[in-house]
PDB file of N, CA and C in Angstrom:
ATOM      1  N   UNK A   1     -24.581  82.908  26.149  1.00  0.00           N
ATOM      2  CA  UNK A   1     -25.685  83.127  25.216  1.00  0.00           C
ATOM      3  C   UNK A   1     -26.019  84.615  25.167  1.00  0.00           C
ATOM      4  N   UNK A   2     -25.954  84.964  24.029  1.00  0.00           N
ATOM      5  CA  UNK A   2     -26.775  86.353  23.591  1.00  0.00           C
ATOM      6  C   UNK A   2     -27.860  86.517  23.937  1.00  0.00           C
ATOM      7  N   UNK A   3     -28.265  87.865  24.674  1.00  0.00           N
ATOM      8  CA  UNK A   3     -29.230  88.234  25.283  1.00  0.00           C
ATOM      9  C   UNK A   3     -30.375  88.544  23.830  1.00  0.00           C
ATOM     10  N   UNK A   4     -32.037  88.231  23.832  1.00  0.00           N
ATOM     11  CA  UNK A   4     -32.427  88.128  22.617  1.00  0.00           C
ATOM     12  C   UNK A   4     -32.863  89.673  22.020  1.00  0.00           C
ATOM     13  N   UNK A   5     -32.648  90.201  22.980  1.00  0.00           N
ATOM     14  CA  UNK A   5     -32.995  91.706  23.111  1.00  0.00           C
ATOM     15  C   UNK A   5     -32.083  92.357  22.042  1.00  0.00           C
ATOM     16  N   UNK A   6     -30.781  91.775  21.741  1.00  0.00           N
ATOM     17  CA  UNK A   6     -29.498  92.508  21.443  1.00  0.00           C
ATOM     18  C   UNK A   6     -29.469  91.331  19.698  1.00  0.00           C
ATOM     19  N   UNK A   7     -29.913  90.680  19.511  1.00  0.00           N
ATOM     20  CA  UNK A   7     -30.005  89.796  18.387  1.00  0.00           C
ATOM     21  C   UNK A   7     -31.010  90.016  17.228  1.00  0.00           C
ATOM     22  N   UNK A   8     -30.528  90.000  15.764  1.00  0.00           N
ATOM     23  CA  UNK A   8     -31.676  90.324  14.909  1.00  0.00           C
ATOM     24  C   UNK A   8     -32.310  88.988  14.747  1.00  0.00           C
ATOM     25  N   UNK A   9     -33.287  89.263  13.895  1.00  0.00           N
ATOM     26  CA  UNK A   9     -34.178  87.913  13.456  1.00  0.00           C
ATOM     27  C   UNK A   9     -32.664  86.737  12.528  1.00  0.00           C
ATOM     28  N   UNK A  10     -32.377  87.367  11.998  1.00  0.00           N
ATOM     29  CA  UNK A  10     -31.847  86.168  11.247  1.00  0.00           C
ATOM     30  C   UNK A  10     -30.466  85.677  12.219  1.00  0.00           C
ATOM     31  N   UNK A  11     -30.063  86.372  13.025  1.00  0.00           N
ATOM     32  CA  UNK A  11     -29.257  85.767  14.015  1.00  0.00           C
ATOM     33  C   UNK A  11     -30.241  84.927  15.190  1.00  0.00           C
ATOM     34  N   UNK A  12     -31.683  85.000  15.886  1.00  0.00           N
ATOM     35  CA  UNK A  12     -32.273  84.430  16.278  1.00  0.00           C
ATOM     36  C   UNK A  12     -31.945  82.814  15.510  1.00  0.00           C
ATOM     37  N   UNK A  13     -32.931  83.025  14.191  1.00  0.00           N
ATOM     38  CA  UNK A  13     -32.805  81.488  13.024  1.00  0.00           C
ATOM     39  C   UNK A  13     -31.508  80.611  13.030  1.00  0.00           C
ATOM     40  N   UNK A  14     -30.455  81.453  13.193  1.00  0.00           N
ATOM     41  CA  UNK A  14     -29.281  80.909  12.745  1.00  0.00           C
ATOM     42  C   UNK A  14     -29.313  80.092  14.323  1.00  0.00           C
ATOM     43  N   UNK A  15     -29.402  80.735  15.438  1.00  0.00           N
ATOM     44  CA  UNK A  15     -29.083  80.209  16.971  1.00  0.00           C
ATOM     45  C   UNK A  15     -30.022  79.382  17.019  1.00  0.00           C
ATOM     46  N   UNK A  16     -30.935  78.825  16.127  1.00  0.00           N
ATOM     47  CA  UNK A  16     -31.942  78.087  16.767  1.00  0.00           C
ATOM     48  C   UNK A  16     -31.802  76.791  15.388  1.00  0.00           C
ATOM     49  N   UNK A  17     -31.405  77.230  14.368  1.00  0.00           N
ATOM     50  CA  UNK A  17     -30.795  76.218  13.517  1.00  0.00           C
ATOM     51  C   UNK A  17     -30.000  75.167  14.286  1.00  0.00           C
ATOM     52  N   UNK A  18     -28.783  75.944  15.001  1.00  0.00           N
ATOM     53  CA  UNK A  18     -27.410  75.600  15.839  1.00  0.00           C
ATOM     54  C   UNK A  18     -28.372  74.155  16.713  1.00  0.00           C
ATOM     55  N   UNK A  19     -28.804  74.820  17.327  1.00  0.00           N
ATOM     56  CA  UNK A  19     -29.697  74.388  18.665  1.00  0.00           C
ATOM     57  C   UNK A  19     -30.851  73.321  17.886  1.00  0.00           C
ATOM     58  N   UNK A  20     -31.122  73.323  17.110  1.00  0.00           N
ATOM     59  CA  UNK A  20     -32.103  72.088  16.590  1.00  0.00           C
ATOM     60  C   UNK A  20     -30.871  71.351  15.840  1.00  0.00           C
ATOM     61  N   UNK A  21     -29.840  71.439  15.482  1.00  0.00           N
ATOM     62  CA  UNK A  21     -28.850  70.521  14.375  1.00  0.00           C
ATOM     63  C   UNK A  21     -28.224  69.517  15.928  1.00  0.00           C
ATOM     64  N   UNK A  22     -28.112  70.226  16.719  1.00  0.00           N
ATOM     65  CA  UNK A  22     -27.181  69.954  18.199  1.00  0.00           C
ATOM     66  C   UNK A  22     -28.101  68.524  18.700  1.00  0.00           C
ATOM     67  N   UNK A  23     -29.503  69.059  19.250  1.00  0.00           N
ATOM     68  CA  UNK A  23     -30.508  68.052  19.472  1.00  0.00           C
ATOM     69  C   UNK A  23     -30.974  67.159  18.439  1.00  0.00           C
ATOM     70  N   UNK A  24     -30.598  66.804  17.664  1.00  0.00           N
ATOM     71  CA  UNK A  24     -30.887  66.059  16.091  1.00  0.00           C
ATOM     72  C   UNK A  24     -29.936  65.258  16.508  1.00  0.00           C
ATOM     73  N   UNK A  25     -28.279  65.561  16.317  1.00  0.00           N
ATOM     74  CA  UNK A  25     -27.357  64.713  16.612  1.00  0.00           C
ATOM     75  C   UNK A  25     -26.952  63.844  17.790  1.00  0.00           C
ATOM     76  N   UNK A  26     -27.750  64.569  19.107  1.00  0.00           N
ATOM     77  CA  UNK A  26     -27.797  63.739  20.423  1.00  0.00           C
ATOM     78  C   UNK A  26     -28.555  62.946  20.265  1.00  0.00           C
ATOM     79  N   UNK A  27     -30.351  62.852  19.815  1.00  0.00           N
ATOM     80  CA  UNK A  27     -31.228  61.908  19.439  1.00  0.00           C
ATOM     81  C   UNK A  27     -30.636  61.269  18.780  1.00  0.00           C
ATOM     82  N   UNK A  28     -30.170  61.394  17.632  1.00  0.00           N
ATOM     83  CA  UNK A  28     -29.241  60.261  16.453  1.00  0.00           C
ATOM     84  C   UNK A  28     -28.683  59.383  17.700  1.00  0.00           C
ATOM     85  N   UNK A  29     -27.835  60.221  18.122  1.00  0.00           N
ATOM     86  CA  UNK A  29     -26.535  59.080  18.895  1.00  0.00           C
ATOM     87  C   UNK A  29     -27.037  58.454  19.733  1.00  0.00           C
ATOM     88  N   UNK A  30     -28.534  58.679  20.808  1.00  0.00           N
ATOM     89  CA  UNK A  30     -29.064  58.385  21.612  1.00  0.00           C
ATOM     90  C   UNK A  30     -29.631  56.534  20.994  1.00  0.00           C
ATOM     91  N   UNK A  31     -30.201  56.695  19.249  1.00  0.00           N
ATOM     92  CA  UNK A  31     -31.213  55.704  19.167  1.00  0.00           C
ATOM     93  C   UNK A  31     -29.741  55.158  18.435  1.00  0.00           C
ATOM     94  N   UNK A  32     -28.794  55.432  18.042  1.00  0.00           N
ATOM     95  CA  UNK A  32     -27.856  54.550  17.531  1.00  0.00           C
ATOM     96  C   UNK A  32     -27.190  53.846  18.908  1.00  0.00           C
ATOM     97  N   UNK A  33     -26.924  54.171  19.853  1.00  0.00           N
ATOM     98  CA  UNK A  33     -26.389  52.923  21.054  1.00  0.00           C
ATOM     99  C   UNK A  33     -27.806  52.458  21.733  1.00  0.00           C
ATOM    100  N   UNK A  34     -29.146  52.809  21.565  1.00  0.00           N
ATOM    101  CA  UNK A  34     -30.243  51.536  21.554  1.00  0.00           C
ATOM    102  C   UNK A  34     -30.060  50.876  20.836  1.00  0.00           C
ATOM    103  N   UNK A  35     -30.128  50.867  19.588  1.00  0.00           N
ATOM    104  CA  UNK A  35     -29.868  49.864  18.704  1.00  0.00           C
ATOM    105  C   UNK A  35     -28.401  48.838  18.470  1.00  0.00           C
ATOM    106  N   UNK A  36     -27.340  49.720  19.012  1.00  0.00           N
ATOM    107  CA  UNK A  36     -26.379  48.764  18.757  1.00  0.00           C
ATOM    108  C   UNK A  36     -26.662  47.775  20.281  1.00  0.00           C
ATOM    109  N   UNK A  37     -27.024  48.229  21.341  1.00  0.00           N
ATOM    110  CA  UNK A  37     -27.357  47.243  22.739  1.00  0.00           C
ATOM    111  C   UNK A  37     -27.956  45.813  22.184  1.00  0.00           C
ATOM    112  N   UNK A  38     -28.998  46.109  20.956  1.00  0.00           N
ATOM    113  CA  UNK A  38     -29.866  44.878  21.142  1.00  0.00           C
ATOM    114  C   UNK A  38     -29.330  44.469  19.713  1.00  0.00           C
ATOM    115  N   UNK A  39     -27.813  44.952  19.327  1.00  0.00           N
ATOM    116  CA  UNK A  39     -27.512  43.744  17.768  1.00  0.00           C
ATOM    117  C   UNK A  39     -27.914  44.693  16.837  1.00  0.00           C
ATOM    118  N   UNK A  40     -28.388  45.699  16.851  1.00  0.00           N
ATOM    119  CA  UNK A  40     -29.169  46.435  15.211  1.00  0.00           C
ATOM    120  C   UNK A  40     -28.387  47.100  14.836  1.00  0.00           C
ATOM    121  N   UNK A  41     -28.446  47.851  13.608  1.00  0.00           N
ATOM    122  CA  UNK A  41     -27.822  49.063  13.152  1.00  0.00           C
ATOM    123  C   UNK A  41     -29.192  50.002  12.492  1.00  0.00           C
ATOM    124  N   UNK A  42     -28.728  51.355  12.320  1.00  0.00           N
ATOM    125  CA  UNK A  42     -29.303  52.245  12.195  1.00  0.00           C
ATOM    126  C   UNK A  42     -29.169  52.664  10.626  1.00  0.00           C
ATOM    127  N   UNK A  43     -29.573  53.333   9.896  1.00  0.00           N
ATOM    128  CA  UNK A  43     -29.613  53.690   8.757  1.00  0.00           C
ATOM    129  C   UNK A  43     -30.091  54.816   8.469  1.00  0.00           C
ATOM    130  N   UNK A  44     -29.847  55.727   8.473  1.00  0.00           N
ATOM    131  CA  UNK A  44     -30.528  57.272   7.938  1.00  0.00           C
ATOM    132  C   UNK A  44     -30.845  57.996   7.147  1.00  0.00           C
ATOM    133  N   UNK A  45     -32.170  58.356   5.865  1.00  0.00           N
ATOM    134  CA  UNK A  45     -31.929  58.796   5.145  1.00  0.00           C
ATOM    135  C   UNK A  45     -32.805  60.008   5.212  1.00  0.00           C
ATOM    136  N   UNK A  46     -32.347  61.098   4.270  1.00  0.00           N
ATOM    137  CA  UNK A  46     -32.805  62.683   4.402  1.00  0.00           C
ATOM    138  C   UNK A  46     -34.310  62.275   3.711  1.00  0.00           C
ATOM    139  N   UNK A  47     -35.165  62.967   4.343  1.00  0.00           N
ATOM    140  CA  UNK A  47     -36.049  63.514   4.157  1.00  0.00           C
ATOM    141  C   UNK A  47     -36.595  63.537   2.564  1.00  0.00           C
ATOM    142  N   UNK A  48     -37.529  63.813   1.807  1.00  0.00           N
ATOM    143  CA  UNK A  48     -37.932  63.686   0.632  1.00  0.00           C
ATOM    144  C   UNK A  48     -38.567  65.083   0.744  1.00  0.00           C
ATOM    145  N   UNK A  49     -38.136  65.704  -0.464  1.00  0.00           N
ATOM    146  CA  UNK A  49     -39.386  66.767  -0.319  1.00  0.00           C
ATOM    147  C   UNK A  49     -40.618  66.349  -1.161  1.00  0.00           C
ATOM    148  N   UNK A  50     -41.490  66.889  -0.874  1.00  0.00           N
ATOM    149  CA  UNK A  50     -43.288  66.517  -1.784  1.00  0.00           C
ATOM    150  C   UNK A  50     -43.358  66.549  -3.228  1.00  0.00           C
ATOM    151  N   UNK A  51     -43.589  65.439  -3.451  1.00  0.00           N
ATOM    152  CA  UNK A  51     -43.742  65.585  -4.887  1.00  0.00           C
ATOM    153  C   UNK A  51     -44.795  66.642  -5.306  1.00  0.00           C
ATOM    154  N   UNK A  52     -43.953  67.058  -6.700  1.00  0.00           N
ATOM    155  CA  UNK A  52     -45.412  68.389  -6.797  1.00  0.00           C
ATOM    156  C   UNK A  52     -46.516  67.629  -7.859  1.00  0.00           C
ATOM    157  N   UNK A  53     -47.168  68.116  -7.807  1.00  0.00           N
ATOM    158  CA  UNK A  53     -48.296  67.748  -8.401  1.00  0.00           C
ATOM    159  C   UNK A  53     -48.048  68.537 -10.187  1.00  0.00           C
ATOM    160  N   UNK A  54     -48.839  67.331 -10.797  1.00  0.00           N
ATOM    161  CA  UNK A  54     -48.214  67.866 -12.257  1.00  0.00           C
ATOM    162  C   UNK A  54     -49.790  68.641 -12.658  1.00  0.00           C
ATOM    163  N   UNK A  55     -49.323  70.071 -13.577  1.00  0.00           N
ATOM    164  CA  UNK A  55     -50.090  70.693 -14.345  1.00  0.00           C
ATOM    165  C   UNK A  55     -51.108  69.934 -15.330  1.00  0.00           C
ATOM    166  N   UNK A  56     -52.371  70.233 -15.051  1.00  0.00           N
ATOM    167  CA  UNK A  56     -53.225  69.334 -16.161  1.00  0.00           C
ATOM    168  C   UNK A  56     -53.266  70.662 -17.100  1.00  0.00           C
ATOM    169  N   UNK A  57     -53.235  70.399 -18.474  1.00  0.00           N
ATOM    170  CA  UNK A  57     -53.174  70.450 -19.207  1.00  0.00           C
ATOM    171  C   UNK A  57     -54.623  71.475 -19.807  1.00  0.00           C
ATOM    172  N   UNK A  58     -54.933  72.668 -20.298  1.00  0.00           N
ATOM    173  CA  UNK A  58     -56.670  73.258 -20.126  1.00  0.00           C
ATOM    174  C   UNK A  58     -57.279  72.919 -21.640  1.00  0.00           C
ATOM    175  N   UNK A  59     -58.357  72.155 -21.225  1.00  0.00           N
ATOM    176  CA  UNK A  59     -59.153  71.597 -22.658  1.00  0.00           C
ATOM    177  C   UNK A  59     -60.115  72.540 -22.868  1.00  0.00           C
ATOM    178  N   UNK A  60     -60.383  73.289 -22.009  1.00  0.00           N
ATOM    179  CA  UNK A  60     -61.120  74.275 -22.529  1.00  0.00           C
ATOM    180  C   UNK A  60     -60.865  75.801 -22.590  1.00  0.00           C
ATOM    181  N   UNK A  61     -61.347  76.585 -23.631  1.00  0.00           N
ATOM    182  CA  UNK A  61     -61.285  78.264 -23.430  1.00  0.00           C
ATOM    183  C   UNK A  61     -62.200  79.094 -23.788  1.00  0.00           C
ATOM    184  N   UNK A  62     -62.011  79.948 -23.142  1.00  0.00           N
ATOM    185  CA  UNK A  62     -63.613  81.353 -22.961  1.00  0.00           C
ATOM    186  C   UNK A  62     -62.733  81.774 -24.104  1.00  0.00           C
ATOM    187  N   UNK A  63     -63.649  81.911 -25.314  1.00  0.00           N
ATOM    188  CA  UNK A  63     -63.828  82.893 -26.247  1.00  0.00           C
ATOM    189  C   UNK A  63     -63.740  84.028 -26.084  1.00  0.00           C
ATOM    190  N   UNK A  64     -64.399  84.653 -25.103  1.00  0.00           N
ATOM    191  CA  UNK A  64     -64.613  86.214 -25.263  1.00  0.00           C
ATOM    192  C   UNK A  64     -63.094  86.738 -23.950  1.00  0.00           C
ATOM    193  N   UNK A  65     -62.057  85.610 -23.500  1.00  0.00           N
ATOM    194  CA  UNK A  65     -61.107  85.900 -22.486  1.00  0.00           C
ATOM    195  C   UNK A  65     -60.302  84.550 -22.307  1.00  0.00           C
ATOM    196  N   UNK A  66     -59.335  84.766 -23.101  1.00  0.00           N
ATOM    197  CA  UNK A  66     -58.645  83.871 -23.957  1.00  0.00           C
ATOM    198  C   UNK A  66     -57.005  83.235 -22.442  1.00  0.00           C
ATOM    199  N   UNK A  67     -57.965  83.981 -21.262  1.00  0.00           N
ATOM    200  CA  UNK A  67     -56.788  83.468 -20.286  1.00  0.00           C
ATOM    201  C   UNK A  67     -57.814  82.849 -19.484  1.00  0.00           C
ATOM    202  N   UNK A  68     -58.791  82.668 -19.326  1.00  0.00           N
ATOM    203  CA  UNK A  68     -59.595  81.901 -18.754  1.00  0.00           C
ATOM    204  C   UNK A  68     -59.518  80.566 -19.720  1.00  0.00           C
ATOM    205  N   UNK A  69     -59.071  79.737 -18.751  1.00  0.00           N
ATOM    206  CA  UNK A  69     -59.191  77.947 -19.363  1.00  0.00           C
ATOM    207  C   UNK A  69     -59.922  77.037 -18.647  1.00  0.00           C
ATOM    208  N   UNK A  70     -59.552  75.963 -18.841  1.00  0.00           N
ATOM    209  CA  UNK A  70     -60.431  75.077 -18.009  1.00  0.00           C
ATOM    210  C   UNK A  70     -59.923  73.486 -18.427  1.00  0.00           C
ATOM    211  N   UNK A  71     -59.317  72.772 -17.046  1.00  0.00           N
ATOM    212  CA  UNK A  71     -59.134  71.428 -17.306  1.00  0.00           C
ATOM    213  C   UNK A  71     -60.000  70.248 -18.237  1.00  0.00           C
ATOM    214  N   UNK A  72     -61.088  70.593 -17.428  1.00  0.00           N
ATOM    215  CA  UNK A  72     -62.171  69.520 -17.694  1.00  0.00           C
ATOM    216  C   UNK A  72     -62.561  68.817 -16.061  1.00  0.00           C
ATOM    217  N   UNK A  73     -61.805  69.003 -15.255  1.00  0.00           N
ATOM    218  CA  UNK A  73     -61.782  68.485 -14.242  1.00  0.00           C
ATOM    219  C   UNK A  73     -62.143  69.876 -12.799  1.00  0.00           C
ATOM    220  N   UNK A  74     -62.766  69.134 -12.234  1.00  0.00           N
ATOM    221  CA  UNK A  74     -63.716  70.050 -10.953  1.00  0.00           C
ATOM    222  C   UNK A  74     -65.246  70.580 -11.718  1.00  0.00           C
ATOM    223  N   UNK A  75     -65.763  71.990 -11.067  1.00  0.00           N
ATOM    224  CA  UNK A  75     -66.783  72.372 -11.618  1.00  0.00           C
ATOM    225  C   UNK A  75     -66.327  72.883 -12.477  1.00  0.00           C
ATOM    226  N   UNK A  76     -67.659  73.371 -13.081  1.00  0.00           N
ATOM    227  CA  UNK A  76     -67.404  73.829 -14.084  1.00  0.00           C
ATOM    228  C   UNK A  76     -67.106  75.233 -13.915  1.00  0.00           C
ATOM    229  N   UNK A  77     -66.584  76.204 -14.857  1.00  0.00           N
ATOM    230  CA  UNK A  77     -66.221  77.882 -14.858  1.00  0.00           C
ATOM    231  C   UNK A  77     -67.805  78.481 -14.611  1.00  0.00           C
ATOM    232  N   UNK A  78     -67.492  79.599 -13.897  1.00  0.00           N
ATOM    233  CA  UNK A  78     -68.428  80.061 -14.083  1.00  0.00           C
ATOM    234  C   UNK A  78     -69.169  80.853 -15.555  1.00  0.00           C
ATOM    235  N   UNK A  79     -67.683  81.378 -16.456  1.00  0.00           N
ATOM    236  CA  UNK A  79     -68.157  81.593 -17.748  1.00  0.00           C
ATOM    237  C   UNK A  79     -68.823  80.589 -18.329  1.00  0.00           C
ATOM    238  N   UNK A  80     -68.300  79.097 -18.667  1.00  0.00           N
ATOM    239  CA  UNK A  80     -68.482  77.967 -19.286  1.00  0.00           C
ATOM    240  C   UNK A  80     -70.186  77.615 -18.897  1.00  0.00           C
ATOM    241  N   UNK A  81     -70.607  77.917 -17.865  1.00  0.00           N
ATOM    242  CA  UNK A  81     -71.763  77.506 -16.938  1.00  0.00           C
ATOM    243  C   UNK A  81     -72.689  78.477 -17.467  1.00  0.00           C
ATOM    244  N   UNK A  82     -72.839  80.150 -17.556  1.00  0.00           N
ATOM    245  CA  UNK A  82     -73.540  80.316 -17.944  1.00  0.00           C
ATOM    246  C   UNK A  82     -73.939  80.232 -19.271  1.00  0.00           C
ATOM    247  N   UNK A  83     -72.897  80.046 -20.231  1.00  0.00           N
ATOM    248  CA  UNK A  83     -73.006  79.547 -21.848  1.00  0.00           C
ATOM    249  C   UNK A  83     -73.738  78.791 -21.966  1.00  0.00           C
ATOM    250  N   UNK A  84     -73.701  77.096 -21.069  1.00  0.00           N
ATOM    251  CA  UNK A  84     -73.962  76.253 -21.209  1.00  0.00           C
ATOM    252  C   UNK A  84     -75.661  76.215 -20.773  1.00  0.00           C
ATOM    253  N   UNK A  85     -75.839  76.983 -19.754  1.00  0.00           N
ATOM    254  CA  UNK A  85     -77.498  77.141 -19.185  1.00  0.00           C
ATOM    255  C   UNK A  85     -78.118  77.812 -20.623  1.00  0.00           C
ATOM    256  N   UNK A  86     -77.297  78.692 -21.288  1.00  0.00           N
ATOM    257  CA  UNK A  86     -77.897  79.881 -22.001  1.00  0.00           C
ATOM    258  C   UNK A  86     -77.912  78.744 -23.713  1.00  0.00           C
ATOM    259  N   UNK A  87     -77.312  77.886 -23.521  1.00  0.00           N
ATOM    260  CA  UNK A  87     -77.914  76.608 -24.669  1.00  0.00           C
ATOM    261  C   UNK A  87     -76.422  76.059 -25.377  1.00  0.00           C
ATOM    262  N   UNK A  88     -75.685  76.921 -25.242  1.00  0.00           N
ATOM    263  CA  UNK A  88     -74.178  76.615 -25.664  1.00  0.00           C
ATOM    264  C   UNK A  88     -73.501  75.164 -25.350  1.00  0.00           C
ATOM    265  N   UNK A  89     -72.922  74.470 -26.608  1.00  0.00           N
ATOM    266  CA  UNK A  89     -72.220  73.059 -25.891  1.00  0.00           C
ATOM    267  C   UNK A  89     -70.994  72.970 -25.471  1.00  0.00           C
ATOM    268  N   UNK A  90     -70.970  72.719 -24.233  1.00  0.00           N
ATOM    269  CA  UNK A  90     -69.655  72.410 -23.591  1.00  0.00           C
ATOM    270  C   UNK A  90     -68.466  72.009 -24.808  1.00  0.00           C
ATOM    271  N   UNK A  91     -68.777  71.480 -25.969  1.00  0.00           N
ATOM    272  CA  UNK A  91     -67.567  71.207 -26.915  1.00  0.00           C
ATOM    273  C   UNK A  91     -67.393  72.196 -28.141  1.00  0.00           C
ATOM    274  N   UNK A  92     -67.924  73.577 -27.585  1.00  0.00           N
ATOM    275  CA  UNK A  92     -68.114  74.740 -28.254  1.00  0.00           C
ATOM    276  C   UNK A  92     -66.394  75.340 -28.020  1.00  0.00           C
ATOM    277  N   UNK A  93     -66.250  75.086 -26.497  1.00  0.00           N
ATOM    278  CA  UNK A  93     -64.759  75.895 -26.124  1.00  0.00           C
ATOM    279  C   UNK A  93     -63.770  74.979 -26.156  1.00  0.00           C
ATOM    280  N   UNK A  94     -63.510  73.611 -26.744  1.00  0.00           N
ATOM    281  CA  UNK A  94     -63.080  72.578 -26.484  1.00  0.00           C
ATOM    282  C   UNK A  94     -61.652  73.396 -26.956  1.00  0.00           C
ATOM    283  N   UNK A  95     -60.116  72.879 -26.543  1.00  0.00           N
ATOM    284  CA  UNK A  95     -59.080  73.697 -27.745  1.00  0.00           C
ATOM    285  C   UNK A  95     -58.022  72.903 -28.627  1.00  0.00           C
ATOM    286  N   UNK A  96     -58.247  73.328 -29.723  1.00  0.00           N
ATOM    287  CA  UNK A  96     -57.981  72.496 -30.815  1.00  0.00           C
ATOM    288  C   UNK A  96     -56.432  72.184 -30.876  1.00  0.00           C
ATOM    289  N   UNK A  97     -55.936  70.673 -31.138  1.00  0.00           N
ATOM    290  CA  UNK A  97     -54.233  70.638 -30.191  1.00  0.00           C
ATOM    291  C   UNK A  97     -53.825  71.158 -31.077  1.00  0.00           C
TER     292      UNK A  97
END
């Protein structure tokens, strides 16, 4: 083994990739002859990555800053908020499809 002193970062990752793929495959083999002892079989499947969350869509927009939007959903903007105190109707910024 390479002394860590003498190793860059991405040679560190790579030796520790090695070293977690190594212990992955002993656990595998470990719970695959438990299971074949008592009659079972094993089945393995990869991982899922996270579903992403989908973009809502902005029903609303500041007039006076036409990149400020607004779902409809959470609080409200703080632009939208003071309009709305100051007498303005929330279906003033609504945006037309």
């Amino acid at each position: 083994m390479a002394e860590i002193n003498d190793m860059s970062i991405q040679e560190i990752a790579e030796e520790l990739a090695g070293r977690q793929a190594t212990e992955m495959a002993a656990v595998k083999a470990e719970i695959e002859g438990l299971a074949e002892s008592v009659g079972l079989s094993v089945k393995y499947s990869e991982a899922k990555p996270a579903a992403k969350k989908s973009q809502v869509k902005p029903k609303y927009r500041n007039p006076d800053d036409e990149t400020e939007t607004w779902s409809g959903r959470g609080q409200l903007p703080v632009w939208m908020r003071e309009r709305v105190e100051a007498g303005a109707d929330k279906e003033d910024f609504l945006i037309a499809d």
